[in-house]
Protein backbone atom coordinates (compact mmCIF):
# COMPACT_ATOMS: atom_id res chain seq x y z
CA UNK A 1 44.33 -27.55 4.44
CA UNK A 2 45.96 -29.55 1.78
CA UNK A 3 42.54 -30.46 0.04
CA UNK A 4 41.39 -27.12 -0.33
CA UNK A 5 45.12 -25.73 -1.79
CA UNK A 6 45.05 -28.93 -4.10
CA UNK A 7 41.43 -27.80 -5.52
CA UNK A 8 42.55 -23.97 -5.72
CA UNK A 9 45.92 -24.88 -7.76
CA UNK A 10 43.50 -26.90 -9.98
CA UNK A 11 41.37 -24.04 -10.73
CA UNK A 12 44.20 -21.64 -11.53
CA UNK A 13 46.04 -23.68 -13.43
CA UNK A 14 43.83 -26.02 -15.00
CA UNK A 15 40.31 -24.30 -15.23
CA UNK A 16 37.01 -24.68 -13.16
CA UNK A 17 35.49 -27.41 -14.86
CA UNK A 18 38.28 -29.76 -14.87
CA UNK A 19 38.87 -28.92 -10.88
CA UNK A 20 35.73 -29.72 -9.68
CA UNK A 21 35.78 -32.85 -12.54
CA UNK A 22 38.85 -33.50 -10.32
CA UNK A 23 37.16 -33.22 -6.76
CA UNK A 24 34.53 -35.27 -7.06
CA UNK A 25 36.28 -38.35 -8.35
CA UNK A 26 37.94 -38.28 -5.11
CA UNK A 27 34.62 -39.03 -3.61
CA UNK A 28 34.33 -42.12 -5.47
CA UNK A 29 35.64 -45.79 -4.37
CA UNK A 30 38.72 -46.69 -6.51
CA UNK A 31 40.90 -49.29 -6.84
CA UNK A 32 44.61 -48.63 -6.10
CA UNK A 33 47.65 -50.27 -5.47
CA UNK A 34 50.86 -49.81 -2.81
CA UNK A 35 54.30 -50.23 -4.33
CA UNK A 36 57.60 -50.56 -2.01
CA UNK A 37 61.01 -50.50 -2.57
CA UNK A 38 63.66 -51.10 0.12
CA UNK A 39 66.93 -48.31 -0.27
CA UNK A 40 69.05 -50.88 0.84
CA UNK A 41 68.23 -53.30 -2.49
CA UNK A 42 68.66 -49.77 -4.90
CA UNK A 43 71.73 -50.45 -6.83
CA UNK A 44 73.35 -50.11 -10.23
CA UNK A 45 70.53 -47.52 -11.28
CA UNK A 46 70.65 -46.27 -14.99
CA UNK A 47 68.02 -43.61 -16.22
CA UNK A 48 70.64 -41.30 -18.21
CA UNK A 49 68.43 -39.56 -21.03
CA UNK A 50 70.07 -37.75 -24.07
CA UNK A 51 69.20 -34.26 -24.11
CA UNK A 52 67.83 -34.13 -20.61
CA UNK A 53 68.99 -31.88 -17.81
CA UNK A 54 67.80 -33.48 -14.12
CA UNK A 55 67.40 -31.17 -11.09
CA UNK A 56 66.70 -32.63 -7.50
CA UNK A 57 65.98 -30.72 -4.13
CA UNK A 58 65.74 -27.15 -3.49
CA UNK A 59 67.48 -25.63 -6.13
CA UNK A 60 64.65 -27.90 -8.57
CA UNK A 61 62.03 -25.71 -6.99
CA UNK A 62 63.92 -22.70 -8.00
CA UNK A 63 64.41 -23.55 -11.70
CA UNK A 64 60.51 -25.02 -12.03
CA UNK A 65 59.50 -21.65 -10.47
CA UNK A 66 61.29 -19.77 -13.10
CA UNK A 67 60.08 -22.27 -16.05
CA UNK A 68 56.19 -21.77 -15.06
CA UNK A 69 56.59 -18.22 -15.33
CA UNK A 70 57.98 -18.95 -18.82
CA UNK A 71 55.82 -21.94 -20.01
CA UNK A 72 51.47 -21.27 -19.38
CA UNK A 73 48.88 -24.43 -18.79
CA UNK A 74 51.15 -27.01 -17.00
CA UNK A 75 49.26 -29.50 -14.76
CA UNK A 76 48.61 -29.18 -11.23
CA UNK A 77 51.43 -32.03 -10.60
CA UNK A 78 53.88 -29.19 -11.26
CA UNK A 79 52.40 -26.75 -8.30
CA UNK A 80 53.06 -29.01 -5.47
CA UNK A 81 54.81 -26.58 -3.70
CA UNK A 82 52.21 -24.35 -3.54
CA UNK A 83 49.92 -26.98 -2.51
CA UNK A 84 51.62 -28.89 0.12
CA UNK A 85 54.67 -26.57 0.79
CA UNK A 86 57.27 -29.14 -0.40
CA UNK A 87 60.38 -27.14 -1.10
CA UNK A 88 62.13 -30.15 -3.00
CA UNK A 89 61.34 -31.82 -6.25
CA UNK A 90 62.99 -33.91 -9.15
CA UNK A 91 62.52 -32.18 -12.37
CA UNK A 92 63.82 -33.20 -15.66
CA UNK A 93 64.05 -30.45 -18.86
CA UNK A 94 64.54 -31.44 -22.34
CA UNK A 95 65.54 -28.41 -24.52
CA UNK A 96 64.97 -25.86 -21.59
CA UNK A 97 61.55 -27.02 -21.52
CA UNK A 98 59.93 -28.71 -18.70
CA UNK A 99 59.29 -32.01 -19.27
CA UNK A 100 58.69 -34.22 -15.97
CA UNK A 101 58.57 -34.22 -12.18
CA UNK A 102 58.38 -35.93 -9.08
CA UNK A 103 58.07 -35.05 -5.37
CA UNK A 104 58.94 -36.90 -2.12
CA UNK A 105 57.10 -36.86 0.94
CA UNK A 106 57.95 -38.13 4.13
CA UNK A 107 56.17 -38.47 7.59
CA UNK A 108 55.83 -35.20 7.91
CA UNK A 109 53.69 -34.22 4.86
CA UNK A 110 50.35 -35.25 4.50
CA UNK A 111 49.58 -38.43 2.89
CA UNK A 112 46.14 -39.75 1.16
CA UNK A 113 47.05 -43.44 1.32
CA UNK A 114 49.68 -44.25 3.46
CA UNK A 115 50.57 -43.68 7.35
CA UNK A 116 54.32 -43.40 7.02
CA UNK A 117 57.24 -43.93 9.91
CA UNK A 118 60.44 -41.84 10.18
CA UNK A 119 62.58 -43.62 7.85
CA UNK A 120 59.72 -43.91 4.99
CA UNK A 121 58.96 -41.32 2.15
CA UNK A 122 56.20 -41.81 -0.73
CA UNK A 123 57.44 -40.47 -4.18
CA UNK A 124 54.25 -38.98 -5.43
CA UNK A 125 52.96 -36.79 -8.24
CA UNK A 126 54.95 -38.07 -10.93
CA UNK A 127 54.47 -36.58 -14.32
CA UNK A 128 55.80 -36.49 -18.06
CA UNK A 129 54.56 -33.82 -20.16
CA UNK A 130 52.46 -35.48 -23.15
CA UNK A 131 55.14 -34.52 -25.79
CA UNK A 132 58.01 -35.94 -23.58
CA UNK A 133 56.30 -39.91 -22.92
CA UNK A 134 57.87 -42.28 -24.41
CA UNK A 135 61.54 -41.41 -23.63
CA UNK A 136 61.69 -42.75 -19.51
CA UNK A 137 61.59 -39.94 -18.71
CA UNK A 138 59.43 -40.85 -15.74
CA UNK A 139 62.09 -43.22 -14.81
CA UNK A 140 64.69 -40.94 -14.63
CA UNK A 141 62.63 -38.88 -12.02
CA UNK A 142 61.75 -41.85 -9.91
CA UNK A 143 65.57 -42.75 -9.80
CA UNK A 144 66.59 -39.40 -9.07
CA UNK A 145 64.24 -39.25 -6.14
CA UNK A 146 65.06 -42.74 -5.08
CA UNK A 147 69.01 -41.56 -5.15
CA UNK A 148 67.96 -38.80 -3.02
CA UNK A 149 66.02 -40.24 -0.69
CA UNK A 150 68.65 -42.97 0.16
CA UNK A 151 71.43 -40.93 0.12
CA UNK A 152 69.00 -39.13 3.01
CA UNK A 153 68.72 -41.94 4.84
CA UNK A 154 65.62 -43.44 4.44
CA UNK A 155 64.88 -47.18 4.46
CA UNK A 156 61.89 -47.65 2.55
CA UNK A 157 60.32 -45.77 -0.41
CA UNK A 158 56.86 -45.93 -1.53
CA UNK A 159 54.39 -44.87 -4.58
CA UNK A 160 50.58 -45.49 -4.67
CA UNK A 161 49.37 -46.30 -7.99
CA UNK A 162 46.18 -46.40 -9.44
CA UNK A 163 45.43 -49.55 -10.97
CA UNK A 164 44.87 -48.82 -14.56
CA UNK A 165 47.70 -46.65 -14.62
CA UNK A 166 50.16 -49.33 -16.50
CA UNK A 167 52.79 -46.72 -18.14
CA UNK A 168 53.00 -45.73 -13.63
CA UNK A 169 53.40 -49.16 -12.84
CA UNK A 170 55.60 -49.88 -15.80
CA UNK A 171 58.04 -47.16 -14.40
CA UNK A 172 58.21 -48.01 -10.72
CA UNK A 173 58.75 -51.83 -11.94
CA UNK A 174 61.81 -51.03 -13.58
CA UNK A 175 63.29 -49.14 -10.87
CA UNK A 176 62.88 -52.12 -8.77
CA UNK A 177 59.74 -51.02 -6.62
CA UNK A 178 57.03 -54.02 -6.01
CA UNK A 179 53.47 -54.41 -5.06
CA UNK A 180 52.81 -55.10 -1.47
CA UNK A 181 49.08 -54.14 -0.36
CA UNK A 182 45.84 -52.85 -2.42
CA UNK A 183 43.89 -50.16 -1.66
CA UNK A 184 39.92 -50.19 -2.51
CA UNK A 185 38.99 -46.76 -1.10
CA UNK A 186 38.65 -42.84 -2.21
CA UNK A 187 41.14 -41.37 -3.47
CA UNK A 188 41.29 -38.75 0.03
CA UNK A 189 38.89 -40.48 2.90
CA UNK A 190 39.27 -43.90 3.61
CA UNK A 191 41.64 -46.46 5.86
CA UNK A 192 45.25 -46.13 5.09
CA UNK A 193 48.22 -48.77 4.56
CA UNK A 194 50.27 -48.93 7.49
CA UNK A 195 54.04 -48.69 6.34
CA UNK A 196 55.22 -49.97 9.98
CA UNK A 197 52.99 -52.89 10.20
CA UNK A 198 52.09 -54.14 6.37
CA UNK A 199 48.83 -53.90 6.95
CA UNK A 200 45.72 -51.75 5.98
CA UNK A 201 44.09 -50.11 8.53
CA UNK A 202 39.98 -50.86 9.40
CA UNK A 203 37.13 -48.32 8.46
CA UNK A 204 36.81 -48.30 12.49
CA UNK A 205 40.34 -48.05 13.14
CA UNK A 206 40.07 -44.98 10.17
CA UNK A 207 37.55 -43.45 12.09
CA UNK A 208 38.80 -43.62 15.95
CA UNK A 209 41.92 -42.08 14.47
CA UNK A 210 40.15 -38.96 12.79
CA UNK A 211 38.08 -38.47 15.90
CA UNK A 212 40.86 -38.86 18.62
CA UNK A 213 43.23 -36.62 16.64
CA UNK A 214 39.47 -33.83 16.09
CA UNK A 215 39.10 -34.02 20.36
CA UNK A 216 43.27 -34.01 20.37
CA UNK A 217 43.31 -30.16 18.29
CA UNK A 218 39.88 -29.06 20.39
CA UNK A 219 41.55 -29.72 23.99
CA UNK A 220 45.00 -28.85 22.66
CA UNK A 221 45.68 -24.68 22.56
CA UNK A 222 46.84 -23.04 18.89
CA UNK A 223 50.71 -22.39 20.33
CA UNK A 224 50.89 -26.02 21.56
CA UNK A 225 49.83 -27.95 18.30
């Protein structure tokens, strides 16, 4: 139940208020946008930052446990693996102190806005620290998950971006990511972009899918899902 662990992480680490501030903009139609980039066109990367210590995959988990039990009030975007039990991040420190992150998700994990095919991950989640913008700091997690995730073997990387969100957009343009679909929809319920085909799915095609896969879990017993 990824929506409900999202909304609890949001209350104990952000307050009550701003949670439910939180859930019910995700009720709301909003405009976002799909950004791609292929691994095979990543090349020549630079996002080296003076000062700043990067961390990728499990052993990033380990050190952003330890710095949340050291540093109170970060955002949600730090919790993710409490949320959505993803036991690899990209987290950068400046000065011991956390400053930004990113996490990957593949198939596997759920997914808001895309339906992904082995071979596709979404970075998602990205965050730099209010004190820490303005150094690319963002960028340096987005390449360091990008590194990753081709060095993994997967062929095409995506990021869903709202579309106000310029200093986002700004970040995954310089990496070499590019817009390829628009999304006018909630940020949780809605059609999907379909990474296999290019295409968005319908509000009907939305809906068969949720009840096929709701009559798919009811005939389908617990030990067999």
């Amino acid at each position: 139940m990824p929506h409900v662990n999202s909304l609890k992480a949001r209350i104990d680490h952000e307050g009550l208020w701003p949670a439910i501030r939180a859930a019910l903009g995700t009720l709301l139609p909003t405009h976002f946008e799909v950004w791609q980039l292929l691994c095979a066109n990543i090349s020549g990367l630079n996002s080296n930052v003076s000062g700043t210590t990067i961390l990728a995959g499990p052993p990033a988990v380990e050190s952003l446990k330890r710095s949340r039990e050291a540093v109170s009030g970060l955002p949600v975007e730090f919790y993710r693996d409490e949320v959505d039990n993803i036991q690899s991040c990209f987290f950068a420190c400046a000065g011991g102190r956390p400053a930004a992150i990113a996490w990957a998700y593949d198939h596997t994990k759920p997914a808001h806005f895309l339906r992904m095919s082995p071979g596709d991950a979404e970075i998602r989640s990205v965050y730099s620290l209010p004190e820490f913008r303005g150094r690319g700091l963002a960028k340096t997690v987005i390449v360091a998950a990008c590194e990753s995730l081709t060095r993994g073997g997967y062929r095409r990387i995506y990021a869903v971006i709202h579309f106000r969100n310029e200093a986002s957009q700004r970040a995954f343009r310089s990496v070499g990511f590019s817009r390829v679909a628009e999304l006018n929809r909630p940020p949780i319920f809605g059609p999907r972009y379909v990474t296999e085909t290019g295409r968005t799915e319908s509000c009907l095609d939305a809906l068969g899918r949720k009840v096929r896969f709701r009559r798919f879990r009811a005939a389908t017993p617990p030990d067999q899902q």
